[in-house]
N, C-alpha and C. Protein backbone atom coordinates (compact mmCIF):
# COMPACT_ATOMS: atom_id res chain seq x y z
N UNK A 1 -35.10 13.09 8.07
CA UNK A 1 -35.83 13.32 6.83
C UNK A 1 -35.20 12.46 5.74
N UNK A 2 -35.77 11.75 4.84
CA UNK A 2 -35.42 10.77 3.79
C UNK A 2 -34.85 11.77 2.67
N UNK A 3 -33.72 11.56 2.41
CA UNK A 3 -33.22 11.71 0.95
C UNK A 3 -34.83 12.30 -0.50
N UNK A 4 -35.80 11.47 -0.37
CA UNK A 4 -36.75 11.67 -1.26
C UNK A 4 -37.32 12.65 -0.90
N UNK A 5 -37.62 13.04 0.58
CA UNK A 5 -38.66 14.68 0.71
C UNK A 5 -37.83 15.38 1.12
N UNK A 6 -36.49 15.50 0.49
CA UNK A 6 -35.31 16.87 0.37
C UNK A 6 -35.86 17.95 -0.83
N UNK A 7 -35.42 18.94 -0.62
CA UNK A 7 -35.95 20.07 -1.69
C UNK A 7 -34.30 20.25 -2.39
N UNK A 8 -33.88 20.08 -2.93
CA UNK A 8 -32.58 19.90 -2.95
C UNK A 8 -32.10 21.37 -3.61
N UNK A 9 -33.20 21.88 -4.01
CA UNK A 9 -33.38 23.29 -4.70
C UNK A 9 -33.56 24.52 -3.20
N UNK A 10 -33.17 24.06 -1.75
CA UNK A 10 -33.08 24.96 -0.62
C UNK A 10 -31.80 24.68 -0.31
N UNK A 11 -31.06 25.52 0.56
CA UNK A 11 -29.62 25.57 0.35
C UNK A 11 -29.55 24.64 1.87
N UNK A 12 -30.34 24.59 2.71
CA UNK A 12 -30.22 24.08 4.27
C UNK A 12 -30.85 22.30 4.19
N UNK A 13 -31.36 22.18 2.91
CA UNK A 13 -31.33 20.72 2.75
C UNK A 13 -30.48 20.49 2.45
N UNK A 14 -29.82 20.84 1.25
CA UNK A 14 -28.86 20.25 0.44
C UNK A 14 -27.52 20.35 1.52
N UNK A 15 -27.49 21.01 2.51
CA UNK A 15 -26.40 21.31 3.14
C UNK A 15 -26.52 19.76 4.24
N UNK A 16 -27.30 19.81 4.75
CA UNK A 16 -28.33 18.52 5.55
C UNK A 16 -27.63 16.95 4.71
N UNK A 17 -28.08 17.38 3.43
CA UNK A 17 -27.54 16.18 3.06
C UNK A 17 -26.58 15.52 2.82
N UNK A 18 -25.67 16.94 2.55
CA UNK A 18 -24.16 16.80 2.41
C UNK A 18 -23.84 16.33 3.76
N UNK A 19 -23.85 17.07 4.91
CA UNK A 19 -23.94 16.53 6.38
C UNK A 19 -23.72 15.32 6.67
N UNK A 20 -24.92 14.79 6.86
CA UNK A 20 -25.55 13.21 6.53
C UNK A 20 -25.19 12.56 6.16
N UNK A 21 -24.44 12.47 4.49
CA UNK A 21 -23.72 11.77 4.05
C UNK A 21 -22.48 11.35 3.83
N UNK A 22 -21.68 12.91 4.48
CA UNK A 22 -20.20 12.50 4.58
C UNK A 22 -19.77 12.46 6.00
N UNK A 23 -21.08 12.83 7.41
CA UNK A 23 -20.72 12.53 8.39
C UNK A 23 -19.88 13.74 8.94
N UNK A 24 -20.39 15.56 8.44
CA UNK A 24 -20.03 16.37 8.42
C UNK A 24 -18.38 16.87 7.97
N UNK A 25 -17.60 15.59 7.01
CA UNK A 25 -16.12 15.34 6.68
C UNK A 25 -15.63 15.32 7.49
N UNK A 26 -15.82 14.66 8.64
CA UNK A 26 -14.59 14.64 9.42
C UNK A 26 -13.78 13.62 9.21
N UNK A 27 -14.33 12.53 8.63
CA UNK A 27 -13.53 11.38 8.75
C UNK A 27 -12.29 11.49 7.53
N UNK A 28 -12.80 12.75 6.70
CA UNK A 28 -11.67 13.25 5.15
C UNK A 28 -10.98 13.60 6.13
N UNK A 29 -11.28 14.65 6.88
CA UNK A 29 -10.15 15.56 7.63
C UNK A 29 -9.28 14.67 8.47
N UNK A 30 -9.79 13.93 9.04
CA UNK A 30 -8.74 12.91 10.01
C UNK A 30 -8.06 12.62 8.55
N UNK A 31 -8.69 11.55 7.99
CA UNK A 31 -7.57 10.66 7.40
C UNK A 31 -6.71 11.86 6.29
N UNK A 32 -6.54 12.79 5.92
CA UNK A 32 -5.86 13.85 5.28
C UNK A 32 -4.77 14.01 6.76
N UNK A 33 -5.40 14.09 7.73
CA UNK A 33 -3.81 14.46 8.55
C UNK A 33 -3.38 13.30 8.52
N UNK A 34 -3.29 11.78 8.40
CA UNK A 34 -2.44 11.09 8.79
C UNK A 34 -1.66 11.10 8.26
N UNK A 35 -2.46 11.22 6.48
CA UNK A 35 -1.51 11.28 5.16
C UNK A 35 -0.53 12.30 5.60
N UNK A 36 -0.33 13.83 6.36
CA UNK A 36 0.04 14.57 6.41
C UNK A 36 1.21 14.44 7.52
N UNK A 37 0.87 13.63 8.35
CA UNK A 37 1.73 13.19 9.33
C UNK A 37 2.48 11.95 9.04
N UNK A 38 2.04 11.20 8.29
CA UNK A 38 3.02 10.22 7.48
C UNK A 38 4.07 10.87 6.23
N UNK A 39 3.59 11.80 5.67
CA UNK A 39 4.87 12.60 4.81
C UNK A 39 5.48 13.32 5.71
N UNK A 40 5.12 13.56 7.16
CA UNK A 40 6.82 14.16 7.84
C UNK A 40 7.58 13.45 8.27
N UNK A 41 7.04 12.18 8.75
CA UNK A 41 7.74 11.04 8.99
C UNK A 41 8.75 11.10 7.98
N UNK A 42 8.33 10.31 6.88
CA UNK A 42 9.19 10.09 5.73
C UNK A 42 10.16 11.20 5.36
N UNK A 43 9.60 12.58 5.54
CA UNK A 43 10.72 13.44 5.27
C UNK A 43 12.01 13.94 6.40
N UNK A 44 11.39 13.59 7.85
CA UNK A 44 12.48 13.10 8.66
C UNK A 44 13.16 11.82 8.39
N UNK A 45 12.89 10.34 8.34
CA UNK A 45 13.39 10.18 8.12
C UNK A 45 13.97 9.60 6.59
N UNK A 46 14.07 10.01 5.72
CA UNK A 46 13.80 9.62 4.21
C UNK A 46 14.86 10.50 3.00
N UNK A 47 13.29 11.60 2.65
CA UNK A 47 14.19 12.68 2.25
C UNK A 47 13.12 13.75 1.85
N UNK A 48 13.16 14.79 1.35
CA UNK A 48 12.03 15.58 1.38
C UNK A 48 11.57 15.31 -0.20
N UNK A 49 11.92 14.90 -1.25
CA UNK A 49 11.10 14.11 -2.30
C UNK A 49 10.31 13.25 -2.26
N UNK A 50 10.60 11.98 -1.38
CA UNK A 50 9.80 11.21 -0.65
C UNK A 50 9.03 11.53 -0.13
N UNK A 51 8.66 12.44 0.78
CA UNK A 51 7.68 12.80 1.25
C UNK A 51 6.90 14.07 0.97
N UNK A 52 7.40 14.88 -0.22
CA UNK A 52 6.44 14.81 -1.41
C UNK A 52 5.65 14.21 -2.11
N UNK A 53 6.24 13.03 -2.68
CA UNK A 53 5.19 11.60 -3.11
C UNK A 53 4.23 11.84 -2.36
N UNK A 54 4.75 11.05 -0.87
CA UNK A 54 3.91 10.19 -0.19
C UNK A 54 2.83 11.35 -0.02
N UNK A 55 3.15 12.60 0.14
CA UNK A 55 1.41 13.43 0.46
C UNK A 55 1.17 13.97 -1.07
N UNK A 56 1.63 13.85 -2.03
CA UNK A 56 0.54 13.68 -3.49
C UNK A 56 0.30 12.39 -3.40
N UNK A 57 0.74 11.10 -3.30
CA UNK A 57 -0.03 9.45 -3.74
C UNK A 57 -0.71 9.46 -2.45
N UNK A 58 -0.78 10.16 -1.21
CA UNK A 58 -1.36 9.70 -0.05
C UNK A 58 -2.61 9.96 -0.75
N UNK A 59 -2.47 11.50 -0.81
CA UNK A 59 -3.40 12.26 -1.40
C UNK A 59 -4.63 11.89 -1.95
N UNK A 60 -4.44 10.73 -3.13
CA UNK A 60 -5.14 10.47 -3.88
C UNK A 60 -6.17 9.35 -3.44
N UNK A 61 -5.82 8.62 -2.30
CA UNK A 61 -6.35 7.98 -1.34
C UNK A 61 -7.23 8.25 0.22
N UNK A 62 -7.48 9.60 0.26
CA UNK A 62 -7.92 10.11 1.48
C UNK A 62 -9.30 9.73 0.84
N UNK A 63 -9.94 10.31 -0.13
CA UNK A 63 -11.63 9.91 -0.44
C UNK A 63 -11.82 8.46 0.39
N UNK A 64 -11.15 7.98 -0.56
CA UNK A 64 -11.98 6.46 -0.43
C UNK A 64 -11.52 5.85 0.70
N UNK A 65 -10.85 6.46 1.32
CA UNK A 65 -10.18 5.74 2.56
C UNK A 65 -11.75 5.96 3.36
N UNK A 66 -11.68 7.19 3.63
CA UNK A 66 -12.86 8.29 4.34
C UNK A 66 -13.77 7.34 4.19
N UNK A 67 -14.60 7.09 2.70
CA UNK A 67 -15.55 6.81 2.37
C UNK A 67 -15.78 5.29 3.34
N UNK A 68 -14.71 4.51 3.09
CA UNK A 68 -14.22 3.29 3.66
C UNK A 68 -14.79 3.29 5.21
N UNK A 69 -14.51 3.81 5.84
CA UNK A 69 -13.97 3.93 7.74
C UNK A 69 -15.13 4.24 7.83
N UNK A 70 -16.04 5.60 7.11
CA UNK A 70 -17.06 6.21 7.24
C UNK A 70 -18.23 4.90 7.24
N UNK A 71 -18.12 4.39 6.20
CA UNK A 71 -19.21 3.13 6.80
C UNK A 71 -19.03 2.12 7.62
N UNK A 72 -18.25 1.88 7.79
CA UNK A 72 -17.73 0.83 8.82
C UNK A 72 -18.07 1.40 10.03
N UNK A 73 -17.84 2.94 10.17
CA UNK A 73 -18.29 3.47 11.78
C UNK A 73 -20.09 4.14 11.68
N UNK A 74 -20.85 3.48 10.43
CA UNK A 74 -22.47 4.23 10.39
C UNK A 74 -22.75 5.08 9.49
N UNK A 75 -21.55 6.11 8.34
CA UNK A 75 -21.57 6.58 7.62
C UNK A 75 -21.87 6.65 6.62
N UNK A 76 -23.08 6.73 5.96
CA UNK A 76 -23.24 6.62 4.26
C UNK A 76 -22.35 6.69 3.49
N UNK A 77 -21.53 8.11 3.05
CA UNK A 77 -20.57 8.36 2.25
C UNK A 77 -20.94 8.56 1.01
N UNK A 78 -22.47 9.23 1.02
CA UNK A 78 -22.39 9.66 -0.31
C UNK A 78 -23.59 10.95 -0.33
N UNK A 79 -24.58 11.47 -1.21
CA UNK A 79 -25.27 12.66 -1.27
C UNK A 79 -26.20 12.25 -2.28
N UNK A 80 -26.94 12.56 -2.01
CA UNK A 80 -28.89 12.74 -3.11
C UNK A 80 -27.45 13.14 -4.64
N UNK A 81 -28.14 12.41 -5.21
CA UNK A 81 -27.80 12.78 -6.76
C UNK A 81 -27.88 14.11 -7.65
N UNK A 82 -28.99 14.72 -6.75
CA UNK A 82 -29.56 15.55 -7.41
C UNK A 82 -29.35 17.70 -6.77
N UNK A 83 -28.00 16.94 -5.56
CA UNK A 83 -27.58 17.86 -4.76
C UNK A 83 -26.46 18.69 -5.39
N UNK A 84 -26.91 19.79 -5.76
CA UNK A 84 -25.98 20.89 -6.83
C UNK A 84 -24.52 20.95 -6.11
N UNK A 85 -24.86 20.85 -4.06
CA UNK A 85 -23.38 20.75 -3.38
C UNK A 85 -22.13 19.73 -3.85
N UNK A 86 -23.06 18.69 -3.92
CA UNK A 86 -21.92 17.52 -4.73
C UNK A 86 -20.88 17.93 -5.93
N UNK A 87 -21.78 18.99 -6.94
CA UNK A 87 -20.78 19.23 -7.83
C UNK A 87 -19.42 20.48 -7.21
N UNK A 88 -20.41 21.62 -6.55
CA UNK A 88 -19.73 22.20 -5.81
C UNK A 88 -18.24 21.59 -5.00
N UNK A 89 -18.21 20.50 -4.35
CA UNK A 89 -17.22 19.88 -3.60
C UNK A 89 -16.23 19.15 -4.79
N UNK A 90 -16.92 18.51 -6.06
CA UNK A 90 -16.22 18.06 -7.21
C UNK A 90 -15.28 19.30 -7.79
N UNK A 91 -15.73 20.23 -8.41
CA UNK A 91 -15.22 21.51 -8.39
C UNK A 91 -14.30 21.78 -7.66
N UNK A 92 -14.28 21.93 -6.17
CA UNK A 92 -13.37 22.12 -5.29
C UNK A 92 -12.13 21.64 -5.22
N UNK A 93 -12.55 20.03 -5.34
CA UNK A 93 -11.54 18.83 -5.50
C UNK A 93 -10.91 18.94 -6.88
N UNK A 94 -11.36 19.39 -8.24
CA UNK A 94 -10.49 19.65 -9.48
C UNK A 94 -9.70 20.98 -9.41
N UNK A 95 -10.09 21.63 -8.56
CA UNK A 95 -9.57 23.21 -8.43
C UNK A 95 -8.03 22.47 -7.59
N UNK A 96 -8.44 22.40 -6.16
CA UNK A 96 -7.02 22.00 -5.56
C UNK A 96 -6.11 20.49 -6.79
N UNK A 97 -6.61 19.90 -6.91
CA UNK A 97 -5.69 19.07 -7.98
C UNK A 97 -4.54 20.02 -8.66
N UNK A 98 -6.05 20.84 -9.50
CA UNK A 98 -4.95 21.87 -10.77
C UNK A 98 -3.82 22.41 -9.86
N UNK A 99 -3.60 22.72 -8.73
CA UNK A 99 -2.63 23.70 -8.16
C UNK A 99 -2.00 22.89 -7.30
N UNK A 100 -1.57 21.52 -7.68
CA UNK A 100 0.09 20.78 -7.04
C UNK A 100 0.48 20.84 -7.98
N UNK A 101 0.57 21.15 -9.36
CA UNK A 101 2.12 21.30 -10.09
C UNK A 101 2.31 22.83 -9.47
N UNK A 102 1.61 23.66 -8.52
CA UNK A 102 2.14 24.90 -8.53
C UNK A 102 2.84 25.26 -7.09
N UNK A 103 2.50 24.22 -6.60
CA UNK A 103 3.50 23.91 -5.20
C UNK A 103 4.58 23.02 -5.53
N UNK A 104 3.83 21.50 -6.19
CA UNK A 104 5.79 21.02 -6.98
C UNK A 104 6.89 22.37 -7.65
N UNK A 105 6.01 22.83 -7.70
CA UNK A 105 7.26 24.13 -8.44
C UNK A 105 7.77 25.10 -7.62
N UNK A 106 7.17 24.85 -6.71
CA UNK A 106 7.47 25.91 -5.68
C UNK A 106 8.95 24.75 -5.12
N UNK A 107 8.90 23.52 -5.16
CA UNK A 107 9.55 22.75 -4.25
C UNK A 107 10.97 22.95 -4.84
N UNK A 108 10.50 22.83 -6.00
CA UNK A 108 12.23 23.19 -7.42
C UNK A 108 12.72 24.13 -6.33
N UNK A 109 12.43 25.26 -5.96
CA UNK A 109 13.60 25.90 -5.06
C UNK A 109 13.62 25.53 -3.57
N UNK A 110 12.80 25.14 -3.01
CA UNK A 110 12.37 25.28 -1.24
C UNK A 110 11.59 23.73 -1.25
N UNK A 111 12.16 22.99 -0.89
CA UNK A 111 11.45 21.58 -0.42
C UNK A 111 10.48 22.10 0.49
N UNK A 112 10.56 22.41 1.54
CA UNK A 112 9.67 22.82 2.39
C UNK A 112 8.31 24.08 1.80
N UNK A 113 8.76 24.79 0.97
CA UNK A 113 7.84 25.86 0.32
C UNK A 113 6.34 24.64 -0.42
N UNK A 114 6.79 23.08 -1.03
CA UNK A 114 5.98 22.73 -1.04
C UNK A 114 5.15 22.24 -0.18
N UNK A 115 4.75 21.82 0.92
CA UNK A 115 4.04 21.73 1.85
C UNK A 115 3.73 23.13 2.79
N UNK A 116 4.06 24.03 2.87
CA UNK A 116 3.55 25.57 2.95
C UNK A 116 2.72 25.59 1.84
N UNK A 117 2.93 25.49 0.75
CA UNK A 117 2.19 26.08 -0.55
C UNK A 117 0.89 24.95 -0.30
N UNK A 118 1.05 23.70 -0.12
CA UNK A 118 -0.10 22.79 0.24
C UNK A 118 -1.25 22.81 0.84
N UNK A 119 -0.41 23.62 2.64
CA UNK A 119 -1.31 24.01 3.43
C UNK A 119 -2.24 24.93 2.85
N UNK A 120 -1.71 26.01 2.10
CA UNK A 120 -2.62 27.10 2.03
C UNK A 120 -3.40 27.15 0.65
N UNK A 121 -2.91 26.31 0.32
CA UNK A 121 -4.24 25.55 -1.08
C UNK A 121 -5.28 24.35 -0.40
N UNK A 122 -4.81 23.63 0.89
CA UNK A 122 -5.99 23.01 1.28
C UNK A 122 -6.83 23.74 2.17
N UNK A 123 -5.96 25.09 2.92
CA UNK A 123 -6.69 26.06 3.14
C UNK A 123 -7.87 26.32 2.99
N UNK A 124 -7.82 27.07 1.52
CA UNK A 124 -8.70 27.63 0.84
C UNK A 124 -9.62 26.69 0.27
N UNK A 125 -9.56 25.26 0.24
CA UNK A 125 -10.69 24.13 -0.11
C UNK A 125 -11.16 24.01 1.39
N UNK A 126 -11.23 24.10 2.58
CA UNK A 126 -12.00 23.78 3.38
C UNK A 126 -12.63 25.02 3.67
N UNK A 127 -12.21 25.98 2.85
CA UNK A 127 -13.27 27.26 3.08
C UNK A 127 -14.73 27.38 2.26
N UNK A 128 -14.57 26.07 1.27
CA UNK A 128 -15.76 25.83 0.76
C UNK A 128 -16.42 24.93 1.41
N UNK A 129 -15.55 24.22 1.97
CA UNK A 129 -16.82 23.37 2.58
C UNK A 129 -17.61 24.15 3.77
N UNK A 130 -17.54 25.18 4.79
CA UNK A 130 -18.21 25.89 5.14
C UNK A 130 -19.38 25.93 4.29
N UNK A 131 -19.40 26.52 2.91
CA UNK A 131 -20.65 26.14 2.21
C UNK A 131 -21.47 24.92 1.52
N UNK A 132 -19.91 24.24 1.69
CA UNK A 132 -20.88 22.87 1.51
C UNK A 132 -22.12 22.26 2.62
N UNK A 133 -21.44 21.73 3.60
CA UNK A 133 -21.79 21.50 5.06
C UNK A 133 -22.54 22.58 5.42
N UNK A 134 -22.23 23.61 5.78
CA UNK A 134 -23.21 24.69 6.64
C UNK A 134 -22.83 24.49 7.82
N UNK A 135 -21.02 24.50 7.78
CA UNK A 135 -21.23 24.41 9.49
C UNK A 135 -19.92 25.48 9.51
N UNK A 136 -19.93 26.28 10.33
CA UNK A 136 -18.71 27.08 10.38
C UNK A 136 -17.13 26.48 11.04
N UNK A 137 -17.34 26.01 11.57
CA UNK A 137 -15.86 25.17 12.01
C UNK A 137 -14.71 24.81 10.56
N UNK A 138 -15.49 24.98 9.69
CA UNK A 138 -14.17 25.19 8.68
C UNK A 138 -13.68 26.52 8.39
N UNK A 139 -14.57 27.18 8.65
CA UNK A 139 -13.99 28.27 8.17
C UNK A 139 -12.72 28.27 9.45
N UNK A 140 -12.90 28.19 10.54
CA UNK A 140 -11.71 28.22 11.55
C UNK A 140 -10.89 27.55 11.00
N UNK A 141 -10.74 26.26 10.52
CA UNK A 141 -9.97 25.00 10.09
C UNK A 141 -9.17 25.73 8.81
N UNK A 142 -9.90 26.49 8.07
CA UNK A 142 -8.92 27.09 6.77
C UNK A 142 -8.43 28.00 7.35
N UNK A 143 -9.14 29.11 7.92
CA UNK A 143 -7.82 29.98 8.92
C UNK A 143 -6.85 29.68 9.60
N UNK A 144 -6.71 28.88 10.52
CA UNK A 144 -5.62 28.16 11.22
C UNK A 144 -4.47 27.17 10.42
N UNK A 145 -5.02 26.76 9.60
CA UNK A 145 -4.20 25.98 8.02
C UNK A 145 -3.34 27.28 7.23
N UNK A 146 -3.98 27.97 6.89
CA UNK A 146 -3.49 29.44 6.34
C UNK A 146 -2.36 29.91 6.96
N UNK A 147 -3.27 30.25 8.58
CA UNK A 147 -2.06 31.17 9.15
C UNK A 147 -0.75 30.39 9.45
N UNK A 148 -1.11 28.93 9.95
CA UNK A 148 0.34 28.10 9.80
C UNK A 148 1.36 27.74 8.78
N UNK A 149 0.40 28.10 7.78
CA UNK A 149 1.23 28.03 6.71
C UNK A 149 2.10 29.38 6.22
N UNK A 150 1.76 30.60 6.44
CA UNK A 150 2.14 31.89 6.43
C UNK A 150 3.42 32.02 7.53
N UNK A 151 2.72 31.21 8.56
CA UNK A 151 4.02 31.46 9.82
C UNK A 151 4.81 30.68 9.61
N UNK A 152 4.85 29.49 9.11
CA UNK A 152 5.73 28.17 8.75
C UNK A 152 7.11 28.88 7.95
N UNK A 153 6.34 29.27 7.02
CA UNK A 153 6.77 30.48 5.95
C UNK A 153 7.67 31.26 6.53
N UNK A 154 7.11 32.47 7.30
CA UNK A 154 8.17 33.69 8.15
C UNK A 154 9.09 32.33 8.72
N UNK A 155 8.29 32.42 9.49
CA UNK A 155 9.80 31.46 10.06
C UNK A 155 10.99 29.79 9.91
N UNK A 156 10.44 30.01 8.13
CA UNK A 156 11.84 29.05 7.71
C UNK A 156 11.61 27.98 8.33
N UNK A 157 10.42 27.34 8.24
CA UNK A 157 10.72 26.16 9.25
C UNK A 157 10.53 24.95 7.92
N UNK A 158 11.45 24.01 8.05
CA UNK A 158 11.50 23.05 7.25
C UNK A 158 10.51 21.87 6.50
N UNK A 159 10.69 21.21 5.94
CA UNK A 159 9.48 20.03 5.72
C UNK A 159 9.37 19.08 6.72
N UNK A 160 9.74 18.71 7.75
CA UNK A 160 9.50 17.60 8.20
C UNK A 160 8.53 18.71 9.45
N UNK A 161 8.87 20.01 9.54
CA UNK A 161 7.85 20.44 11.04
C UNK A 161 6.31 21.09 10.33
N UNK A 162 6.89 21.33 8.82
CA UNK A 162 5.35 21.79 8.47
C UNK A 162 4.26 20.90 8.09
N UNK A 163 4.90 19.35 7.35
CA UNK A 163 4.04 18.64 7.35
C UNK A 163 3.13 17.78 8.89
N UNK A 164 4.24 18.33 9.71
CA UNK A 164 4.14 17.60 11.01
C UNK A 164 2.79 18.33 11.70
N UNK A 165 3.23 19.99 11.21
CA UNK A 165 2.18 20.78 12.04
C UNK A 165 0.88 20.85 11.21
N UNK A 166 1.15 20.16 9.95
CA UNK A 166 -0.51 20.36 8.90
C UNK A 166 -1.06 19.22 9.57
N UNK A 167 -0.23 18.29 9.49
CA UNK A 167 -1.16 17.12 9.84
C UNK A 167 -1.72 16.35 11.55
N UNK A 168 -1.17 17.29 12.95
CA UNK A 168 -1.83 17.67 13.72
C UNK A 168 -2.49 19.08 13.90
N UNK A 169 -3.02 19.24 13.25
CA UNK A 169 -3.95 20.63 12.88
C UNK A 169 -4.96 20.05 12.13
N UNK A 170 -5.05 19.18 11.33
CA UNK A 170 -5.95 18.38 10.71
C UNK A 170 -6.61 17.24 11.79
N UNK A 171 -5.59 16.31 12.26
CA UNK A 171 -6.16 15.05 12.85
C UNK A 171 -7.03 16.04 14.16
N UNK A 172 -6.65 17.02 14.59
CA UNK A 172 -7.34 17.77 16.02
C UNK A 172 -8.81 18.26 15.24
N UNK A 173 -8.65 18.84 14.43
CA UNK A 173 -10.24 19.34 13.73
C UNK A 173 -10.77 18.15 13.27
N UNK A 174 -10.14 17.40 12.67
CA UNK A 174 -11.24 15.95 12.26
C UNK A 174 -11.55 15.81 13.43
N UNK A 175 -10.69 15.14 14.33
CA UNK A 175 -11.86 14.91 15.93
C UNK A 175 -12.81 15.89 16.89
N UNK A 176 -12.56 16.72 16.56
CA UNK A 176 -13.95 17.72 16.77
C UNK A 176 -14.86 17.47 15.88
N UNK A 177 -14.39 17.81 14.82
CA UNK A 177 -15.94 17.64 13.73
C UNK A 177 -16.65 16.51 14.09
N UNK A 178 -15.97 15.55 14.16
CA UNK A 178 -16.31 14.03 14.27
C UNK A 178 -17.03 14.24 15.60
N UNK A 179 -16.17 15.15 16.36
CA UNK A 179 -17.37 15.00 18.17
C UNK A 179 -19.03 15.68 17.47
N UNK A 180 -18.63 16.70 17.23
CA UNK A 180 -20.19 17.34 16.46
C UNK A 180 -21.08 17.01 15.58
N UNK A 181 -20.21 15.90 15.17
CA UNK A 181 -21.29 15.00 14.30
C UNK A 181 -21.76 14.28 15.33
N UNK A 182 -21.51 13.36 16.06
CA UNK A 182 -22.46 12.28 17.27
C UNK A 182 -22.85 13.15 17.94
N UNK A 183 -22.63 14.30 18.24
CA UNK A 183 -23.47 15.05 19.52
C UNK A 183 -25.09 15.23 18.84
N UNK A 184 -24.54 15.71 17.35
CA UNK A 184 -25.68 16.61 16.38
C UNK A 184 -26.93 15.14 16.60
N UNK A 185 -25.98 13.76 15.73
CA UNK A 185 -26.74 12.75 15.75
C UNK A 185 -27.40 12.45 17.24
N UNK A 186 -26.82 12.12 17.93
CA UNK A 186 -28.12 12.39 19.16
C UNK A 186 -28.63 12.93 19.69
N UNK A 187 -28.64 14.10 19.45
CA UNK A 187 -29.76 14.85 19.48
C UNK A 187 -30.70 14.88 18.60
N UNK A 188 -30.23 14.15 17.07
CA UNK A 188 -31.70 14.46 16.48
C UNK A 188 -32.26 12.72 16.65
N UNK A 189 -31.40 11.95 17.36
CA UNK A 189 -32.36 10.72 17.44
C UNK A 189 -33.63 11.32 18.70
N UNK A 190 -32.57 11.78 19.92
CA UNK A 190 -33.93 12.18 20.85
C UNK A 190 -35.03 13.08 20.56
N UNK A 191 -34.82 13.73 19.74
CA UNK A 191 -36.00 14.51 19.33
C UNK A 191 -37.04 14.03 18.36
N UNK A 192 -36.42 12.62 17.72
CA UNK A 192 -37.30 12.16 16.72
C UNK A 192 -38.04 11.12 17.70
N UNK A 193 -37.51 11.10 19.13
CA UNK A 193 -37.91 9.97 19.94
C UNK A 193 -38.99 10.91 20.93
N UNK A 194 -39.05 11.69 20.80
CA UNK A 194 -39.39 12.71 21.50
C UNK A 194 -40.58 12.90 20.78
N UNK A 195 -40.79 13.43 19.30
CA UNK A 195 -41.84 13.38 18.40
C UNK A 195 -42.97 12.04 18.58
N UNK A 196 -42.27 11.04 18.39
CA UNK A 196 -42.95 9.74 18.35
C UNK A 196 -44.22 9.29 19.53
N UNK A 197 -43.46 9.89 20.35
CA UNK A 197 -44.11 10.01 22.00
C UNK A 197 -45.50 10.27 21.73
């Protein structure tokens, strides 16, 4: 269906389009774990300030990276203008911003408390995208982010294993999503091939 005969005022278009255009996020979610797996690197070998930086400046580079790769592999990378979800996900994205000075502060005592505190603030942003998208696999993706971050937590485990474990917990759900996006896409090519018939 074209962008122009979207109702953008039904919640299963606008979800469609969000879909469509970011390629159901998987390609955010991959490239967010690498960032995530490149700050444990650095905080093994480095120091755990450093690899603080590197996942706030990574940080600020996952969009456009996404956006980047996403077309290069068929991806639009963007949404109808007129899709209320877009602001929704903007929102989302100024909400988690506001709350890294509240994990940097957490770091003032516990280097590691900041990347716990990370997980479970990016947590709670992929629990919107469930409503962005319309696909439930995030909601699993913020539960499993959560609870690792809670258990990371009980059990004292340092910065170099929590960024290690955010960011294969991420790169594994980006490549699912990413499988469910080409499965979704061919199936709706055969059915539009199927129509044509």
């Amino acid at each position: 269906m074209a962008n122009e005969n979207l109702n953008m005022n039904n919640l299963q278009d606008a979800q469609g389009d969000m879909r469509n255009g970011y390629g159901y996020g998987a390609i955010g979610v991959f490239v967010s774990g690498i960032v995530w797996l490149l700050s444990s690197f650095i905080a093994n070998a480095h120091s755990s300030e450093r690899a603080i930086w590197t996942l706030i400046i990574g940080g600020i580079f996952i969009f456009p990276l996404a956006t980047l790769i996403g077309k290069l592999i068929g991806i639009k990378g963007g949404h109808n203008q007129n899709n209320p979800l877009g602001k929704l996900a903007m929102e989302g994205t100024i909400w988690m911003i506001m709350c890294i000075p509240l994990a940097y502060g957490l770091s003032l005592t516990k280097a590691e408390w900041f990347f716990q505190g990370m997980l479970m603030i990016i947590a709670g942003r992929y629990l919107t995208f469930a409503s962005i998208y319309g696909i439930r696999i995030y909601w699993v993706l913020g539960t499993v982010l959560g609870l690792a971050a809670y258990t990371l937590f009980k059990m004292q485990a340092g910065d170099f294993r929590t960024a290690l474990t955010g960011g294969l917990i991420e790169i594994t759900f980006g490549m699912v999503i990413y499988g469910l996006y080409r499965y979704d896409k061919k199936r709706d090519i055969k059915k539009q091939s199927l129509i044509e018939l």
